[in-house]
N, C-alpha and C. Protein backbone atom coordinates (compact mmCIF):
# COMPACT_ATOMS: atom_id res chain seq x y z
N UNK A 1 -17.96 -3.07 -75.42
CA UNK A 1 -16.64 -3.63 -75.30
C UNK A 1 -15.72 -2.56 -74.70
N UNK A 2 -15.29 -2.61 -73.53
CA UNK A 2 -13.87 -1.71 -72.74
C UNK A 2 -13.23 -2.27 -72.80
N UNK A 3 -12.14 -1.96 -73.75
CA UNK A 3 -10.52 -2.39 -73.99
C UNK A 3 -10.05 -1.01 -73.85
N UNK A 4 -9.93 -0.53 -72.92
CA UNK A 4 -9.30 0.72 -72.31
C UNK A 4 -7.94 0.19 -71.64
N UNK A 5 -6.40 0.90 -72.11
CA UNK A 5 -5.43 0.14 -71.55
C UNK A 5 -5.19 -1.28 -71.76
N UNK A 6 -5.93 -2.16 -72.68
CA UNK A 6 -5.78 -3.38 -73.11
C UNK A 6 -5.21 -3.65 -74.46
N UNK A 7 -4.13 -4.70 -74.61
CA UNK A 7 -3.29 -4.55 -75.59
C UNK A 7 -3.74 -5.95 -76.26
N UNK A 8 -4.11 -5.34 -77.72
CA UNK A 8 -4.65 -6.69 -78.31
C UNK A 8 -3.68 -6.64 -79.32
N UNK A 9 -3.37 -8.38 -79.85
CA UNK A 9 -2.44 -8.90 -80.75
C UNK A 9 -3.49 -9.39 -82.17
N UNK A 10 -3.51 -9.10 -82.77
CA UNK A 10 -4.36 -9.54 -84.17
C UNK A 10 -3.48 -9.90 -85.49
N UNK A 11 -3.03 -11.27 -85.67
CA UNK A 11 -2.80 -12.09 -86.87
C UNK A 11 -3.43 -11.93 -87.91
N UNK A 12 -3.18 -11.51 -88.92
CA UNK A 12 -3.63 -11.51 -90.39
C UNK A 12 -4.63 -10.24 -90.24
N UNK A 13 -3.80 -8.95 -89.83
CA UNK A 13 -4.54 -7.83 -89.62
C UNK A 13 -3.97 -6.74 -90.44
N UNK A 14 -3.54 -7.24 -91.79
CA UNK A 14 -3.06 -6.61 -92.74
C UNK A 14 -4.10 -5.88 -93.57
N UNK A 15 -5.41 -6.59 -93.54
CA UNK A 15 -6.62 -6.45 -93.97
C UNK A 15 -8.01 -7.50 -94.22
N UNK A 16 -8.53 -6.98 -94.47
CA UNK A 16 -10.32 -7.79 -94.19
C UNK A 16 -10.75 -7.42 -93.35
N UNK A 17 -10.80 -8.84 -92.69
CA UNK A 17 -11.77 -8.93 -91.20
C UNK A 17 -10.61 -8.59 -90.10
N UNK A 18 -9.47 -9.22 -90.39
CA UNK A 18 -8.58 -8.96 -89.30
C UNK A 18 -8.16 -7.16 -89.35
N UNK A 19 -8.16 -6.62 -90.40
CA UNK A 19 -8.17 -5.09 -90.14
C UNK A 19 -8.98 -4.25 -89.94
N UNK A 20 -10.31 -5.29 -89.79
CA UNK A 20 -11.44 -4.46 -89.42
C UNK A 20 -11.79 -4.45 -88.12
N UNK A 21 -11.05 -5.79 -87.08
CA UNK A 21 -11.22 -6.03 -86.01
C UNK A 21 -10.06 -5.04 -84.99
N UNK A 22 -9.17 -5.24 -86.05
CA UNK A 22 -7.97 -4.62 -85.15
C UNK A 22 -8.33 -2.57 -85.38
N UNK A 23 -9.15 -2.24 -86.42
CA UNK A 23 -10.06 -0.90 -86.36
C UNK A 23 -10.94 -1.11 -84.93
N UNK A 24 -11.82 -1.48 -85.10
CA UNK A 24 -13.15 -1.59 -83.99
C UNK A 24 -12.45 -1.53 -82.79
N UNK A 25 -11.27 -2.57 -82.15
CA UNK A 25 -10.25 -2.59 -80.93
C UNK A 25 -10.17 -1.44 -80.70
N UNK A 26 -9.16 -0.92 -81.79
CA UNK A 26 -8.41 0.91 -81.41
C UNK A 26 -9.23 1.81 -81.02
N UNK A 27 -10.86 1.81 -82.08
CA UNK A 27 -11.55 2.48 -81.88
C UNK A 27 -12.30 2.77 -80.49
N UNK A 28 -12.54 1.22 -79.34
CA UNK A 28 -12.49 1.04 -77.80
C UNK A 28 -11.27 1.39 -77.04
N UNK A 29 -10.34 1.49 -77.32
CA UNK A 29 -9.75 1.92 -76.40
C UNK A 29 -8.63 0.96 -76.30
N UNK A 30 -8.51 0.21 -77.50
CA UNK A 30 -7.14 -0.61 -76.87
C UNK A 30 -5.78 0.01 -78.01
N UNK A 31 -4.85 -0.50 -77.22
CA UNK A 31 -3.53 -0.46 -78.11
C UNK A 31 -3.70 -1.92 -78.72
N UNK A 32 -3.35 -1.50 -80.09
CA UNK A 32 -3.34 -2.55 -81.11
C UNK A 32 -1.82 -3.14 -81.64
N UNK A 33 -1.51 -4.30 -81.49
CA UNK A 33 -0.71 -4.85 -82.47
C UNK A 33 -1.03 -5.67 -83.81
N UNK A 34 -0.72 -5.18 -84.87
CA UNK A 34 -1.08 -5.85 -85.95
C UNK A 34 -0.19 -6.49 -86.72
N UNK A 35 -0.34 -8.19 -87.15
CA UNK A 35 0.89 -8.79 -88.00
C UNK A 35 0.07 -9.53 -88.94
N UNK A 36 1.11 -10.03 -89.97
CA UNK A 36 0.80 -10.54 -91.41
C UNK A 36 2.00 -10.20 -92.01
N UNK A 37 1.97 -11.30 -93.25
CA UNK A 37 3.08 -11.85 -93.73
C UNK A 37 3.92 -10.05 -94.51
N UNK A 38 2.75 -9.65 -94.82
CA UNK A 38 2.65 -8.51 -95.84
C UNK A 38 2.83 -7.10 -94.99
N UNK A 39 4.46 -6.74 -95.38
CA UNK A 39 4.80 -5.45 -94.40
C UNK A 39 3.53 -4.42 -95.34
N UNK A 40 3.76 -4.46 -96.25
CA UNK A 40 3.46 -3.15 -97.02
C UNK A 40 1.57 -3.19 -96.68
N UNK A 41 1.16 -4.18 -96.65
CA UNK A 41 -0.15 -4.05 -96.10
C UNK A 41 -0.66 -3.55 -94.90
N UNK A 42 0.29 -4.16 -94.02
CA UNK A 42 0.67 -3.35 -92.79
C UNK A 42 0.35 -2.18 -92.52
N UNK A 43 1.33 -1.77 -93.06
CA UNK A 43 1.79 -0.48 -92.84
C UNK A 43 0.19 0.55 -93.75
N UNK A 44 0.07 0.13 -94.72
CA UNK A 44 -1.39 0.52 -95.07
C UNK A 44 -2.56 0.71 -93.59
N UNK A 45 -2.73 -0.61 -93.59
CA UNK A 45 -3.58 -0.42 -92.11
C UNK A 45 -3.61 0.25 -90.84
N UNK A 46 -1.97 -0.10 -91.02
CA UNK A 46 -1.96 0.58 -89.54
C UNK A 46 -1.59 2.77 -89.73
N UNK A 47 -1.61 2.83 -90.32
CA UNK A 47 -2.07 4.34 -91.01
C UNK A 47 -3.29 4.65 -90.91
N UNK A 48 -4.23 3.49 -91.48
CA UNK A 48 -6.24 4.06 -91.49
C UNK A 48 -6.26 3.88 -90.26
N UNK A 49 -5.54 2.92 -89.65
CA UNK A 49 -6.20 3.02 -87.70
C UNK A 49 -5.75 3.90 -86.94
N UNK A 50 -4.66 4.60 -87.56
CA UNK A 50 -4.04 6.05 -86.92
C UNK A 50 -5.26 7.19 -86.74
N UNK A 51 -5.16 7.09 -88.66
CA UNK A 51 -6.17 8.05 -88.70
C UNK A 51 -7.21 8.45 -87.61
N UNK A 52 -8.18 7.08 -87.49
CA UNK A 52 -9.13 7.06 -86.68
C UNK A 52 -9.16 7.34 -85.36
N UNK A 53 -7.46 7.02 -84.78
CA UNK A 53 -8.10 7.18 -82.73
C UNK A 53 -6.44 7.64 -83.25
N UNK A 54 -6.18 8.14 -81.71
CA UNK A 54 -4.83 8.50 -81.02
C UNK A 54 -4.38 7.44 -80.22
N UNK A 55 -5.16 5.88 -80.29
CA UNK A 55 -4.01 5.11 -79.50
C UNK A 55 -3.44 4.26 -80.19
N UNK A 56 -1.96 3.82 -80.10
CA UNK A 56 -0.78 3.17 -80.32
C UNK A 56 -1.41 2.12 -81.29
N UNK A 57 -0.51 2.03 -82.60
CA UNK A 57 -0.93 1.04 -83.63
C UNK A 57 0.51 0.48 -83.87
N UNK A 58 0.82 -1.00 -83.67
CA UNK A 58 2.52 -1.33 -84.02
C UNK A 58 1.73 -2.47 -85.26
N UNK A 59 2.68 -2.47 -86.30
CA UNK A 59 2.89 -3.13 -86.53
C UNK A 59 4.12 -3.86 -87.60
N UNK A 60 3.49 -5.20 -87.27
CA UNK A 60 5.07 -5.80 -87.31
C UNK A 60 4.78 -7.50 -88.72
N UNK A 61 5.32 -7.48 -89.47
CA UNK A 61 5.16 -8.42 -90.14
C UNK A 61 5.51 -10.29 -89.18
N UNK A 62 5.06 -11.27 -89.47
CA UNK A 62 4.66 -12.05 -89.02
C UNK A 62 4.57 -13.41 -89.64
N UNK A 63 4.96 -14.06 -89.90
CA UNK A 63 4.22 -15.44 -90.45
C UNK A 63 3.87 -16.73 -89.46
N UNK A 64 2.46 -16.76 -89.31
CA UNK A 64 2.89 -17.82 -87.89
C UNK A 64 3.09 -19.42 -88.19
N UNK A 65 3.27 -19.29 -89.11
CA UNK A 65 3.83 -20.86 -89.33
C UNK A 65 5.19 -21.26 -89.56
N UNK A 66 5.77 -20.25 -88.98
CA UNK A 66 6.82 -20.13 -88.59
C UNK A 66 7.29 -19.98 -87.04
N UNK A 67 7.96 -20.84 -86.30
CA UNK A 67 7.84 -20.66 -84.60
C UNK A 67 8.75 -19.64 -84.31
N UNK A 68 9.91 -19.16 -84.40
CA UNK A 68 10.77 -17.88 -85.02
C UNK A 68 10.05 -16.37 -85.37
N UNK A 69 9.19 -16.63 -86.14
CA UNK A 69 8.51 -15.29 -87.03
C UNK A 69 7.61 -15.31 -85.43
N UNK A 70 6.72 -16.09 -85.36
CA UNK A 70 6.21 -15.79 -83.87
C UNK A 70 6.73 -15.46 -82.38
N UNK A 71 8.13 -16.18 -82.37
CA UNK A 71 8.53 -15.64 -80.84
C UNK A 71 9.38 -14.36 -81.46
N UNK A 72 9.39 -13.78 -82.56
CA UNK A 72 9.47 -12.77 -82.52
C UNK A 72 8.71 -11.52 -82.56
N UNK A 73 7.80 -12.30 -82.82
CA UNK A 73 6.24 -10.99 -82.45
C UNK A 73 5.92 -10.69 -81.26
N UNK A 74 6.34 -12.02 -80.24
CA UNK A 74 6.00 -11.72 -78.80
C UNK A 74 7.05 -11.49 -78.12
């Protein structure tokens, strides 16, 4: 997988699978955005994905069942 310079968006990447996906991303080479309802989880995650690489980890809380909480993520 080359996600070099590729900016991936990952929903419910506060943790599990979605923080394991949005790990594996960073770890190729992409800049990651990560959202979920849960800042404080967040912000957890996006710290261990620091840890791991030097490229760009944002993240931003989210609820997408909300059309608002989403056009503000994008």
């Amino acid at each position: 997988m080359k996600l070099l310079k590729k900016t991936i968006v990952i929903t419910g990447g506060g943790r599990g699978i979605g923080a394991a996906i949005a790990n594996a991303c960073s770890r190729e080479g992409a800049n990651v955005v990560i959202s979920a309802r849960s800042g404080v989880e967040l912000e957890t995650t996006r710290e261990m994905i620091q840890k791991n690489t030097s490229n760009p980890v944002l993240a931003l809380p989210c609820d997408v069942t909300q059309k608002d909480s989403v056009d503000r993520l994008f």
